[in-house]
C-alpha atoms as a PDB file:
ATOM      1  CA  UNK A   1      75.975  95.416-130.633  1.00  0.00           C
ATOM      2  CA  UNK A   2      78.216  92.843-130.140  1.00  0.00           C
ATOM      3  CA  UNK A   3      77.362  92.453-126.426  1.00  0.00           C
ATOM      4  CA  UNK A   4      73.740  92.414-127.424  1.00  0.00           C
ATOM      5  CA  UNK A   5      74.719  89.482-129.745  1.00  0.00           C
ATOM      6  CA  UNK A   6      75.990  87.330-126.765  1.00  0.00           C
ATOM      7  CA  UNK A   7      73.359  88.182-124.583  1.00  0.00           C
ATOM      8  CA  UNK A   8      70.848  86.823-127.453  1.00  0.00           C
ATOM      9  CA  UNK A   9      73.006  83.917-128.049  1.00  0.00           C
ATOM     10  CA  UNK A  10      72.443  82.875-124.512  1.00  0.00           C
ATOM     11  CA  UNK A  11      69.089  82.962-124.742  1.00  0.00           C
ATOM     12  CA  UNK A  12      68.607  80.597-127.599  1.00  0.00           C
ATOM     13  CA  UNK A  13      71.145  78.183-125.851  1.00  0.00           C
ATOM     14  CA  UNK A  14      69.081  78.595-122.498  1.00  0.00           C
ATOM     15  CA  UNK A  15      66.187  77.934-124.693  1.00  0.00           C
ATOM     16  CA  UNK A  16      67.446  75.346-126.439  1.00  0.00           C
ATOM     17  CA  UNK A  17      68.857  73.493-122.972  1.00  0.00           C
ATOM     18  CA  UNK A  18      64.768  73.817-121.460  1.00  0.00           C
ATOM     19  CA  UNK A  19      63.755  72.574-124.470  1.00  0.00           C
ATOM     20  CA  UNK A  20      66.047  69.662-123.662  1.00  0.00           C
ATOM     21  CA  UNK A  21      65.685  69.088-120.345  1.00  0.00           C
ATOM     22  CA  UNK A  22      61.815  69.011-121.220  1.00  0.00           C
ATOM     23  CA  UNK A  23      61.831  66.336-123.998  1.00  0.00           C
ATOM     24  CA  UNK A  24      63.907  64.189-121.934  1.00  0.00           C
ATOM     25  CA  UNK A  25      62.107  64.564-118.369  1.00  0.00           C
ATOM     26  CA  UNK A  26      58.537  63.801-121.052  1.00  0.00           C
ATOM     27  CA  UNK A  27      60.257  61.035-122.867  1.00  0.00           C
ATOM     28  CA  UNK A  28      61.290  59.505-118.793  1.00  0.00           C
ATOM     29  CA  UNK A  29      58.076  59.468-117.720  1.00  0.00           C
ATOM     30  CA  UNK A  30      55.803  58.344-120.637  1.00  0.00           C
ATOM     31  CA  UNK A  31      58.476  55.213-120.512  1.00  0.00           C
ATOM     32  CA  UNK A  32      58.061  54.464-116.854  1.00  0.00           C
ATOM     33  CA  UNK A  33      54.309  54.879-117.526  1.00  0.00           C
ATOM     34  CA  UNK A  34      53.665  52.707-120.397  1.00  0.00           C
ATOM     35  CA  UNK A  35      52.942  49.342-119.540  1.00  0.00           C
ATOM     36  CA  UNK A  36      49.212  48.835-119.634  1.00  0.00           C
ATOM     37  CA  UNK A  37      46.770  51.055-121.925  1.00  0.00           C
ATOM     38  CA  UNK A  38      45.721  53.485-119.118  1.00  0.00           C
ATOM     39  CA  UNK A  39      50.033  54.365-118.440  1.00  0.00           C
ATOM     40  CA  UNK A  40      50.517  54.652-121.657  1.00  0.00           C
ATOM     41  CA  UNK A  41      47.815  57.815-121.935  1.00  0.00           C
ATOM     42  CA  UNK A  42      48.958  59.304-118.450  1.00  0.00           C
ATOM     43  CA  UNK A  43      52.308  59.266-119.915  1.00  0.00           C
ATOM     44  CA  UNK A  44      51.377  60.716-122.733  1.00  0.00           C
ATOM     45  CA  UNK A  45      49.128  63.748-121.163  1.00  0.00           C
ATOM     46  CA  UNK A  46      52.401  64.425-118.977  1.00  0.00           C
ATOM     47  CA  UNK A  47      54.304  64.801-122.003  1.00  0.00           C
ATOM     48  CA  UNK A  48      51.174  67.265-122.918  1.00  0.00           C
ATOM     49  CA  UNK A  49      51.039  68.813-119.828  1.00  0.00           C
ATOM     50  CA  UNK A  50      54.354  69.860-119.533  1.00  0.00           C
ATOM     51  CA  UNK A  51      53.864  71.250-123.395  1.00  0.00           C
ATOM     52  CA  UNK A  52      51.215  73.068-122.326  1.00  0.00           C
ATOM     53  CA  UNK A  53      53.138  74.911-119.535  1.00  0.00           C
ATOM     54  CA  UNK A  54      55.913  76.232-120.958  1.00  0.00           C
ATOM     55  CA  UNK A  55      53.230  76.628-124.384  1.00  0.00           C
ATOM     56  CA  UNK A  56      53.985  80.699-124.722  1.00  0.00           C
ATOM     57  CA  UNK A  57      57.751  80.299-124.069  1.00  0.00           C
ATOM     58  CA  UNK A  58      58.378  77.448-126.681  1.00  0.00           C
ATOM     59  CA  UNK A  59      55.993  78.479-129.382  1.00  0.00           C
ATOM     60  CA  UNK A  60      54.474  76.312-131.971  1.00  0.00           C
ATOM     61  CA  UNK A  61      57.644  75.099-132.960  1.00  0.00           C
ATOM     62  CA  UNK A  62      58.996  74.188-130.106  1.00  0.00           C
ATOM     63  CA  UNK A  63      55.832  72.582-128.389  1.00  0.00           C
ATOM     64  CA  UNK A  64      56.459  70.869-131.927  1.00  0.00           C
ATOM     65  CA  UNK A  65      59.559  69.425-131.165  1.00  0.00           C
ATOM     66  CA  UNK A  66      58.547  68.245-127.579  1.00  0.00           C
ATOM     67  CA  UNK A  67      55.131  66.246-128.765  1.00  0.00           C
ATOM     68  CA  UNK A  68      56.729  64.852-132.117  1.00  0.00           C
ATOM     69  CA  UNK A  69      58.721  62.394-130.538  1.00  0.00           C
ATOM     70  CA  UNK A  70      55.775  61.474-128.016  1.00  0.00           C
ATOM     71  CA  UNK A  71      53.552  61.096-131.134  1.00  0.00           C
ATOM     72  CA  UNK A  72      55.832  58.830-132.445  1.00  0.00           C
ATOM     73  CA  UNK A  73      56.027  56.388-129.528  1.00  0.00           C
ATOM     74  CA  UNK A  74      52.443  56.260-128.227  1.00  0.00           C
ATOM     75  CA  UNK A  75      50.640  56.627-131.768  1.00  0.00           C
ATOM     76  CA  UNK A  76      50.189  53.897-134.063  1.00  0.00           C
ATOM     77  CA  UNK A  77      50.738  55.720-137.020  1.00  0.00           C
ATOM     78  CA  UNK A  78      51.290  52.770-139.345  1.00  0.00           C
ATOM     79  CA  UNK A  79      47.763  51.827-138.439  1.00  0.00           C
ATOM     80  CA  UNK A  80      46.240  54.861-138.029  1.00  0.00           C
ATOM     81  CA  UNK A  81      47.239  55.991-141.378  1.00  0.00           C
ATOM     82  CA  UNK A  82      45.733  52.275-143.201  1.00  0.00           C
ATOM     83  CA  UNK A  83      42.638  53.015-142.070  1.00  0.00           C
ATOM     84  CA  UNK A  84      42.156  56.660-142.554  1.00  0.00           C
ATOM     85  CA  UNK A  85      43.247  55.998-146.050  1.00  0.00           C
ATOM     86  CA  UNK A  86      40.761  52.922-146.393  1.00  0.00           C
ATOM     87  CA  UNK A  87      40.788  50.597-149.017  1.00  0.00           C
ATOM     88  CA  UNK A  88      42.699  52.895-151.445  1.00  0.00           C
ATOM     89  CA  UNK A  89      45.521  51.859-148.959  1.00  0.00           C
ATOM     90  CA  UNK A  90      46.531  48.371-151.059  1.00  0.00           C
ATOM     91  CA  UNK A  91      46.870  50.585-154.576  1.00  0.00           C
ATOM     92  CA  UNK A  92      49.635  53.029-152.738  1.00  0.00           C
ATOM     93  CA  UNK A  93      53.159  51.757-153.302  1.00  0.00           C
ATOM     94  CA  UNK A  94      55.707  51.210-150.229  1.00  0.00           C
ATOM     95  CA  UNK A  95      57.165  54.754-150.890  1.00  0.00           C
ATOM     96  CA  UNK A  96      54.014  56.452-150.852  1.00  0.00           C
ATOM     97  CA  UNK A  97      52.542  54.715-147.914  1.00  0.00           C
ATOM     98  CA  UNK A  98      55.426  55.873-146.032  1.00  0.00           C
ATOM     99  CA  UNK A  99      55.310  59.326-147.061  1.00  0.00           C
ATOM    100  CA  UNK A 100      51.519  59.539-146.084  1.00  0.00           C
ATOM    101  CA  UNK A 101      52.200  58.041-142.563  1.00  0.00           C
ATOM    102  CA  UNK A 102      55.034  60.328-142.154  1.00  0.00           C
ATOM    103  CA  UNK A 103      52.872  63.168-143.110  1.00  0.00           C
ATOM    104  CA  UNK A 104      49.989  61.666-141.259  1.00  0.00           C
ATOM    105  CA  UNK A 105      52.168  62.178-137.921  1.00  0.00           C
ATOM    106  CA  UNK A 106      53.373  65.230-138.256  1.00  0.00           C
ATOM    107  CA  UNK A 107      49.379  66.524-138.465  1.00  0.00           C
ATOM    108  CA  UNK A 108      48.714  64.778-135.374  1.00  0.00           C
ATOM    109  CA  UNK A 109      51.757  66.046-133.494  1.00  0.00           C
ATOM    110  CA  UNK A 110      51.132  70.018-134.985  1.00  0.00           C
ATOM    111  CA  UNK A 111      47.575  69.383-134.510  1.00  0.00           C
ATOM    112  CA  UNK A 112      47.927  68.749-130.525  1.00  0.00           C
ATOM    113  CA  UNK A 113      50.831  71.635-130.095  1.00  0.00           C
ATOM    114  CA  UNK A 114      47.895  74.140-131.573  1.00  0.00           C
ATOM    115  CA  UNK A 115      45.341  72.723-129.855  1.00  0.00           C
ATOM    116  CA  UNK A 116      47.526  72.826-126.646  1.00  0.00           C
ATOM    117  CA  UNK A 117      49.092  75.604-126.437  1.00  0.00           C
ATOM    118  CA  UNK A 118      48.979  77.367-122.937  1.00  0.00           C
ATOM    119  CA  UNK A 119      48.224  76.528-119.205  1.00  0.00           C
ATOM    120  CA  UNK A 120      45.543  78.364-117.524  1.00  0.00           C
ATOM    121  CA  UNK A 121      44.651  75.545-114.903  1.00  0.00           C
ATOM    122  CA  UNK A 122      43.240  72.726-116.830  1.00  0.00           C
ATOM    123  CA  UNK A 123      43.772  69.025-115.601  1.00  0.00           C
ATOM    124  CA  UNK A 124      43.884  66.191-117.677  1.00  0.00           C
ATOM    125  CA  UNK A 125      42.541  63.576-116.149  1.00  0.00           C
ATOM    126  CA  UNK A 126      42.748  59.768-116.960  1.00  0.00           C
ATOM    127  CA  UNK A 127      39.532  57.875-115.845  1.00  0.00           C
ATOM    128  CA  UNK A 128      40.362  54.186-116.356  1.00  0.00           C
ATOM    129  CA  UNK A 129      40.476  51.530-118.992  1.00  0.00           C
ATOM    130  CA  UNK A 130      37.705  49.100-119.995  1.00  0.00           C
ATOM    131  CA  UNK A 131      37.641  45.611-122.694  1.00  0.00           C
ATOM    132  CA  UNK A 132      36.878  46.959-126.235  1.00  0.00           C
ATOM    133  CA  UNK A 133      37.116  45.405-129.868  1.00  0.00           C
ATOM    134  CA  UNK A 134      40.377  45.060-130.884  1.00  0.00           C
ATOM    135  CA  UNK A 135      41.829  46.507-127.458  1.00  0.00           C
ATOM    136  CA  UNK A 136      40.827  48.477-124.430  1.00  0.00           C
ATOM    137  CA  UNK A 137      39.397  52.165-124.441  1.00  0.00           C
ATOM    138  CA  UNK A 138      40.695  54.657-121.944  1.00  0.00           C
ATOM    139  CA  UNK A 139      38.645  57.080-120.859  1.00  0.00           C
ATOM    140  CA  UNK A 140      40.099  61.028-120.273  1.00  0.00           C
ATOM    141  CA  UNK A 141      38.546  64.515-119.539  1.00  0.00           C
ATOM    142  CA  UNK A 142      39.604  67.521-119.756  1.00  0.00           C
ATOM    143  CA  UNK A 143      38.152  69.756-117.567  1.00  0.00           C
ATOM    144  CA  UNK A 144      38.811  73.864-117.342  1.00  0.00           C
ATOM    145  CA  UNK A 145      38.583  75.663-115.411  1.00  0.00           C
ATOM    146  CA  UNK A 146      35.523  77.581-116.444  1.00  0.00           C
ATOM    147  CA  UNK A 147      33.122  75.935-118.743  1.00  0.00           C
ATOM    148  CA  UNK A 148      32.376  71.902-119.301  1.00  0.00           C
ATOM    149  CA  UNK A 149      34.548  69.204-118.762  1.00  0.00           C
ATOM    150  CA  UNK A 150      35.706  67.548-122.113  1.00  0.00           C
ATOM    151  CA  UNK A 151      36.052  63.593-122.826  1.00  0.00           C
ATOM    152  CA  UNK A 152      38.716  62.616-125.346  1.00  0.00           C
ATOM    153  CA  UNK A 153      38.343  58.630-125.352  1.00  0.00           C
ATOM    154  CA  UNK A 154      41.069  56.606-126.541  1.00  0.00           C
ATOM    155  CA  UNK A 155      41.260  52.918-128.016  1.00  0.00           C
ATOM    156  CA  UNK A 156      44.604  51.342-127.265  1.00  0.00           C
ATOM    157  CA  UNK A 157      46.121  48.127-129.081  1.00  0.00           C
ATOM    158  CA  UNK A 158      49.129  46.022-128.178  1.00  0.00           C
ATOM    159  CA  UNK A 159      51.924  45.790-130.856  1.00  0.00           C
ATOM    160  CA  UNK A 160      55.375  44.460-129.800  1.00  0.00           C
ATOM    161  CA  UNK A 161      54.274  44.202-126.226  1.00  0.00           C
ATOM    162  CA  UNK A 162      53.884  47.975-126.430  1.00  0.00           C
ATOM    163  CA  UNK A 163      50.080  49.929-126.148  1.00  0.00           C
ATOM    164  CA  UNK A 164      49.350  52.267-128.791  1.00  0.00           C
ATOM    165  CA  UNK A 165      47.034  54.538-129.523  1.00  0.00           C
ATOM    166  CA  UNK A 166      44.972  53.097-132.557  1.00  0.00           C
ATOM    167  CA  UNK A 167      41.776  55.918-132.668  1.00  0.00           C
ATOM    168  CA  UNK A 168      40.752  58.995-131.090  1.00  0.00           C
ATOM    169  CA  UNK A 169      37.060  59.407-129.674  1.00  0.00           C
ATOM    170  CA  UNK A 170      36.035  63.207-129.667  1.00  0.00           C
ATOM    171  CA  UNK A 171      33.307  63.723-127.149  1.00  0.00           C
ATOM    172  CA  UNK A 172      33.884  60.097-126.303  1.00  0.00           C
ATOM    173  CA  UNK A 173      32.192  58.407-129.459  1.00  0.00           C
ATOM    174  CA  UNK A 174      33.191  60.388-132.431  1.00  0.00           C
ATOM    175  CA  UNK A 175      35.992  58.342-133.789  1.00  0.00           C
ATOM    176  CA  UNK A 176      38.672  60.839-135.577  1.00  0.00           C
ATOM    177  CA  UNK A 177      39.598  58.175-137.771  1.00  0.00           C
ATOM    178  CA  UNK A 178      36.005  57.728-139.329  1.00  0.00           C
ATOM    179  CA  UNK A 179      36.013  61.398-139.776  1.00  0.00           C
ATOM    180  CA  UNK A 180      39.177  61.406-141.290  1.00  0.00           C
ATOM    181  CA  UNK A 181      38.580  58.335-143.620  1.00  0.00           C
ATOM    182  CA  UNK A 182      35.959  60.433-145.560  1.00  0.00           C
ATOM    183  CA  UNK A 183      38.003  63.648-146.274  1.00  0.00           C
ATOM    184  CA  UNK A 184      41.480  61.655-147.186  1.00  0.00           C
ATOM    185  CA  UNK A 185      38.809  59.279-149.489  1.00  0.00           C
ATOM    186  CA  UNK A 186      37.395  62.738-151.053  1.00  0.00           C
ATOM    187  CA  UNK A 187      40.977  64.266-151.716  1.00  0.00           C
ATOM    188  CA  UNK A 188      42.486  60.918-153.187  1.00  0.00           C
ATOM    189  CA  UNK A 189      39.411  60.886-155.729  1.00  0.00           C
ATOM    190  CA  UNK A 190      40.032  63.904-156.898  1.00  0.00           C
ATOM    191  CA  UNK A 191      44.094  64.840-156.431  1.00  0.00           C
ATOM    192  CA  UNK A 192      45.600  61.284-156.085  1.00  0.00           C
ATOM    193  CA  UNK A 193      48.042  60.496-153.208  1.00  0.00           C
ATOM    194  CA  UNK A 194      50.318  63.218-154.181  1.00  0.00           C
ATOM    195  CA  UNK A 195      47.313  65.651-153.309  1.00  0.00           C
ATOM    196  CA  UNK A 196      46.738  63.499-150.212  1.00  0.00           C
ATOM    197  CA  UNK A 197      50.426  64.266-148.656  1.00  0.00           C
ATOM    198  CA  UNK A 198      50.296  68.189-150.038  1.00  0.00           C
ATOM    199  CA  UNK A 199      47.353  68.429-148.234  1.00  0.00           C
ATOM    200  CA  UNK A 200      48.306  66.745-144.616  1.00  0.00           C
ATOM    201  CA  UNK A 201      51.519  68.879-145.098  1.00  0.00           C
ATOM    202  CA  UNK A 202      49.563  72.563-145.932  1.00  0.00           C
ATOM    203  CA  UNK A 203      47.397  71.641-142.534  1.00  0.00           C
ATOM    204  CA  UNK A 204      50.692  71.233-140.404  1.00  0.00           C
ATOM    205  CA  UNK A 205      51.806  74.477-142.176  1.00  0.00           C
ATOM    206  CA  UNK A 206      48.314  76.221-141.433  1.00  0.00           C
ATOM    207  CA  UNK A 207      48.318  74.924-137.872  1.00  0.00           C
ATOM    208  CA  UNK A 208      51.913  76.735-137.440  1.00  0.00           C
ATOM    209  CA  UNK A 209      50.914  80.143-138.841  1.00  0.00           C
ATOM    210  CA  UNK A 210      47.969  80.364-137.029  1.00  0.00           C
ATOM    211  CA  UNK A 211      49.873  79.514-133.906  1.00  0.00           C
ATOM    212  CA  UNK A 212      52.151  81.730-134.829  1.00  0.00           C
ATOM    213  CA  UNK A 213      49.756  85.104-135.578  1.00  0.00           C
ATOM    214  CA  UNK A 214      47.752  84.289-131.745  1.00  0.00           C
ATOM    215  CA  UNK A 215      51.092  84.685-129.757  1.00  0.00           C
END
């Protein structure tokens, strides 16, 4: 028993040490990559990619722990979360607008670890930057492969000399944050901001079981 307890012990620190040695190699290159709009997304989709590969052997939590940080850097989460709330935004106090933003990003981070969560060949592939409102929109597919090629479309804004990602386009024009907008305006009519973060915080829950129950 006892050498069956060492031999497990090693595996969680060998786990633990990959786990590691994969946060820093992501955290390296989405740095070195984040100049202009278009670096800051190939960073990003390295950080991904990498996530992606070693998806079965880190699990949900651990493809967790490798995009949080990444999330963190190349999302504008301040922003993001302003306008998903929408104009109910100026009635939040400073506490509660942090606790929705905080909540806010850990959805987004859970919500690309289940959405990502193996390697069977895909490429994610950035397809340049062009002028938009407010920023510049970088164009991405995703493409399998078997079946059709998906575009993810980002819009990018500078803050502190740093791009960030300000809004998600799925399918290329479908902006997350407009979709988003309605459902968090729906939930704070009828359960307040205190439903608002129980609810952002049940979804990163969700996303983990359900991560959990396919491996």
């Amino acid at each position: 028993m006892r050498r069956m307890g060492q031999r497990s012990g090693r595996r969680a620190t060998i786990a633990r040490s990959g786990l590691a040695i994969a946060l820093a190699f992501a955290l390296t290159q989405t740095a070195a990559a984040a100049p202009s709009p278009q670096g800051t997304i190939q960073g990003f989709y390295a950080t991904l990619l990498t996530s992606m590969k070693q998806g079965r052997k880190l699990g949900e939590s651990g493809r967790y722990a490798l995009l949080a940080p990444i999330v963190q850097q190349v999302f504008d989460l301040p922003f993001m979360t302003r306008l998903a709330v929408g104009p109910d935004w100026t009635g939040l106090t400073q506490s509660q607008q942090q606790q929705v933003t905080t909540a806010f990003g850990r959805y987004v981070a859970a919500t690309y670890a289940y959405r990502f969560d193996s390697y069977s060949g895909q490429s994610l592939q950035v397809g340049g930057e062009e002028p938009s409102a407010g920023g510049y929109i970088v164009r991405t597919t995703i493409v399998k492969p078997t079946g059709d090629p998906v575009t993810i479309n980002y819009l990018m804004r500078e803050d502190g000399g740093a791009w960030q990602i300000a809004d998600v386009y799925l399918d290329g024009t479908i902006s997350q944050l407009a979709t988003q907008r309605s459902e968090f305006h729906s939930i704070l009519q009828r359960k307040g901001v205190d439903g608002l973060i129980s609810a952002l915080n049940r979804k990163v829950d969700l996303l983990e079981r359900n991560a959990d129950n396919s491996q």
